[in-house]
Protein backbone atom coordinates (compact mmCIF):
# COMPACT_ATOMS: atom_id res chain seq x y z
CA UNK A 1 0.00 0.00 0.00
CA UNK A 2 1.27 3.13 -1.33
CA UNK A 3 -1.33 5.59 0.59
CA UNK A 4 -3.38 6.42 3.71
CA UNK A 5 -6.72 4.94 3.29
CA UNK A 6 -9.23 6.16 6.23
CA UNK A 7 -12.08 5.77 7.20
CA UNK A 8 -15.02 8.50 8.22
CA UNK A 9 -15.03 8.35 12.78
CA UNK A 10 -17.89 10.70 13.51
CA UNK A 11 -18.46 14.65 12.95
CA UNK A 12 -17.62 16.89 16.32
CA UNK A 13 -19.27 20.10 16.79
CA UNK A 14 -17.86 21.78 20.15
CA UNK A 15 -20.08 24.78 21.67
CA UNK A 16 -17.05 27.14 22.96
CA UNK A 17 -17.12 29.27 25.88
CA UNK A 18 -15.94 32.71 24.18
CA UNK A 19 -17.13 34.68 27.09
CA UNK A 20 -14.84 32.46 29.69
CA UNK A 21 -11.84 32.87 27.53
CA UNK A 22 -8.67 33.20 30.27
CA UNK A 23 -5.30 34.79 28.55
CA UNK A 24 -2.43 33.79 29.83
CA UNK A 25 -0.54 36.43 27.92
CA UNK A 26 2.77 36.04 26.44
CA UNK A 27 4.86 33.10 27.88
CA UNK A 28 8.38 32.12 26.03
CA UNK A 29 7.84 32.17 22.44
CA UNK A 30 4.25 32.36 21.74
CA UNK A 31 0.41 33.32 23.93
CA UNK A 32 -1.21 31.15 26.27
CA UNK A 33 -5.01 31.50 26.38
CA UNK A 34 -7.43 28.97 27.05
CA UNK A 35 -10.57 28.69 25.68
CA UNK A 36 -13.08 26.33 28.08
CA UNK A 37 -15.71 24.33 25.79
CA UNK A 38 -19.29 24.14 27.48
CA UNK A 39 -20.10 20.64 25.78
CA UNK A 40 -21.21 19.90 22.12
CA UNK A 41 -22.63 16.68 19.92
CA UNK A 42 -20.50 13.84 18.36
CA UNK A 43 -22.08 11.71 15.56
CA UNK A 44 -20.90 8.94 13.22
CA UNK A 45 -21.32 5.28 11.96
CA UNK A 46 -20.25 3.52 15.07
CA UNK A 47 -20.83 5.89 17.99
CA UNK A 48 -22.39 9.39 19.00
CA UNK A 49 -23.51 11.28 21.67
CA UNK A 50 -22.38 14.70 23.38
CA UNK A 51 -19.77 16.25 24.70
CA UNK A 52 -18.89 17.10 28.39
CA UNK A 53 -19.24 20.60 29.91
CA UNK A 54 -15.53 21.51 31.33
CA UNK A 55 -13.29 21.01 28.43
CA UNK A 56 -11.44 23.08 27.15
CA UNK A 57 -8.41 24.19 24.32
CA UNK A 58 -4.98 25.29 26.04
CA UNK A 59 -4.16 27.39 22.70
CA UNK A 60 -0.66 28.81 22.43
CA UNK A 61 -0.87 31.06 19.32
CA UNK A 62 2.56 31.83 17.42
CA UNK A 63 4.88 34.10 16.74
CA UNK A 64 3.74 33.59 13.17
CA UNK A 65 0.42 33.87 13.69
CA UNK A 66 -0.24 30.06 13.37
CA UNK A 67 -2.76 28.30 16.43
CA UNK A 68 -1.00 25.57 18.57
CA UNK A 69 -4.61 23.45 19.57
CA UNK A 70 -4.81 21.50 22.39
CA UNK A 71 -8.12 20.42 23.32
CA UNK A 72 -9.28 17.35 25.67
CA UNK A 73 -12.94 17.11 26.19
CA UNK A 74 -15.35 13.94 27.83
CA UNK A 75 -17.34 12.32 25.05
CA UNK A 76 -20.37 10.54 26.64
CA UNK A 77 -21.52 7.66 24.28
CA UNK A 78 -25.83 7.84 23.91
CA UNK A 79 -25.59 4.14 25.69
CA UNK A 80 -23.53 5.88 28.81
CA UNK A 81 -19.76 5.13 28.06
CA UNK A 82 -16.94 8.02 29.29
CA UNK A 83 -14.41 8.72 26.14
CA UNK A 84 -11.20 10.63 27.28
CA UNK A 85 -10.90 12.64 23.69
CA UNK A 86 -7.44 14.65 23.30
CA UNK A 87 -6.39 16.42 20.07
CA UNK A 88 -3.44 18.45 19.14
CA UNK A 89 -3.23 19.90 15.99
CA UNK A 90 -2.44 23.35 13.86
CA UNK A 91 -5.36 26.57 12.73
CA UNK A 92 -3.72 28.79 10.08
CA UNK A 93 -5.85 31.80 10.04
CA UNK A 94 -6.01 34.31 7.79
CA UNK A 95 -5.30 37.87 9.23
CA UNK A 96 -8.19 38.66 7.34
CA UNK A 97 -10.25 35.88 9.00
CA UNK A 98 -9.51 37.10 12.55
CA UNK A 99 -11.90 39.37 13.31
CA UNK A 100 -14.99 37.12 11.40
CA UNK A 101 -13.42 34.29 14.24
CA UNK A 102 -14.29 36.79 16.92
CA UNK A 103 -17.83 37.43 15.42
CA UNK A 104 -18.46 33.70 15.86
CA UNK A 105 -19.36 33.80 11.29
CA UNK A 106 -19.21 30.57 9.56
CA UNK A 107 -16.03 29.73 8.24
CA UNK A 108 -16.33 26.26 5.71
CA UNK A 109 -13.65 24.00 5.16
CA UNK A 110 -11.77 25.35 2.75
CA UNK A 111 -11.55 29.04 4.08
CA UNK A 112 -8.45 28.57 6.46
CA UNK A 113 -6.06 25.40 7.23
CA UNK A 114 -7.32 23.64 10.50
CA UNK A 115 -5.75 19.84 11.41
CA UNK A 116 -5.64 17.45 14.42
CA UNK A 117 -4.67 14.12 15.46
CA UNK A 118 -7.53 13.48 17.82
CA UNK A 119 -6.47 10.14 20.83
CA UNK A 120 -8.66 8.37 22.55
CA UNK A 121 -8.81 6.24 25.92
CA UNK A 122 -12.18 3.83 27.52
CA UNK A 123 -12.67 1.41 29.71
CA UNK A 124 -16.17 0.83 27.85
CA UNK A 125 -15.84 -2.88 26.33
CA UNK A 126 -17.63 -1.69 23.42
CA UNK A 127 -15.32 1.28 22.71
CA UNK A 128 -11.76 -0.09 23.50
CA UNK A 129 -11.37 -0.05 19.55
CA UNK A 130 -10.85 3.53 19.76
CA UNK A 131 -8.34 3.23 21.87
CA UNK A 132 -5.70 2.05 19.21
CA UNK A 133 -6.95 4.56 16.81
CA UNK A 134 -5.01 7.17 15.00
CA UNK A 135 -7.13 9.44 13.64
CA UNK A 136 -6.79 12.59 11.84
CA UNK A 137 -9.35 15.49 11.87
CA UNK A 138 -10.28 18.52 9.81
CA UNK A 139 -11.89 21.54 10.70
CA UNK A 140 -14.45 24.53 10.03
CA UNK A 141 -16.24 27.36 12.23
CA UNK A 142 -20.09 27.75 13.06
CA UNK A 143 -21.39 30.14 15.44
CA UNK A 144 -20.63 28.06 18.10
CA UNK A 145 -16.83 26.87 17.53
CA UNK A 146 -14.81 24.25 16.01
CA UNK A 147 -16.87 21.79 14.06
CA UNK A 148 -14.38 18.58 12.95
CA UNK A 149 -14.69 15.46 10.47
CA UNK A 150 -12.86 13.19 12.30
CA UNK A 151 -11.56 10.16 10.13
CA UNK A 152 -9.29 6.78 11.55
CA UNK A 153 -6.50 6.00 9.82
CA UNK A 154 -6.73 1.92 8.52
């Protein structure tokens, strides 16, 4: 095999706690702030259900104006199982895009450069697939925050 073949994991839409934001400030080479996530919805072929309250992304944004993500959030499963969900990854905004990221706009796929490598740990029977997953994730903006296709990696 000469290429990545995936497969599609679910769709994440996070509800983001803009109004909670905490900066940090500047610390070594880049800005701390951390953005808490008040819960969202997960969805795809093999599990869904929502997203914990209490999350949150430890963001370091760069001297280049690249976004450092580092998010870990609770998935709860619609049957009741607790996914530990982290994800690091890289946002590429647009200096033009900044301010339409503060207005909470819609911003599709293809309007900025937004990847993680979401990880995964369960104790749920039924779920300890996941926990050998790599997956890889893109992303978009609604009103709300981050919204990510999440794919596993065969």
């Amino acid at each position: 095999m000469d290429t990545l073949v995936s497969t599609p994991l679910f769709t994440l839409n996070l509800d983001v706690a803009l109004d909670r934001t905490q900066a940090i400030g500047q610390v070594a080479d880049h800005k701390r702030i951390i953005v808490p996530i008040n819960g969202g919805t997960f969805e795809g072929p093999r599990l869904r259900g929502t997203v914990l309250p209490d999350g949150a992304d430890w963001l370091s944004v760069q001297s280049d104006g690249s976004w450092n993500i580092d998010v870990r959030v609770t998935l709860r499963t619609d049957d009741e199982a607790l996914i530990y969900m982290r994800y690091t990854g890289v946002t590429i905004p647009k200096p033009e895009m900044l301010e339409r990221f503060k207005q909470r706009e819609i911003l599709p796929y293809d309007a900025y450069y937004a990847r993680t490598t979401p990880r995964f740990e369960t104790a749920a029977p039924k779920y300890q697939w996941l926990n050998g997953v790599i997956a890889v994730a893109n992303g978009m903006r609604l009103e709300t925050g981050p919204k990510y296709q999440v794919f596993a990696i065969l």
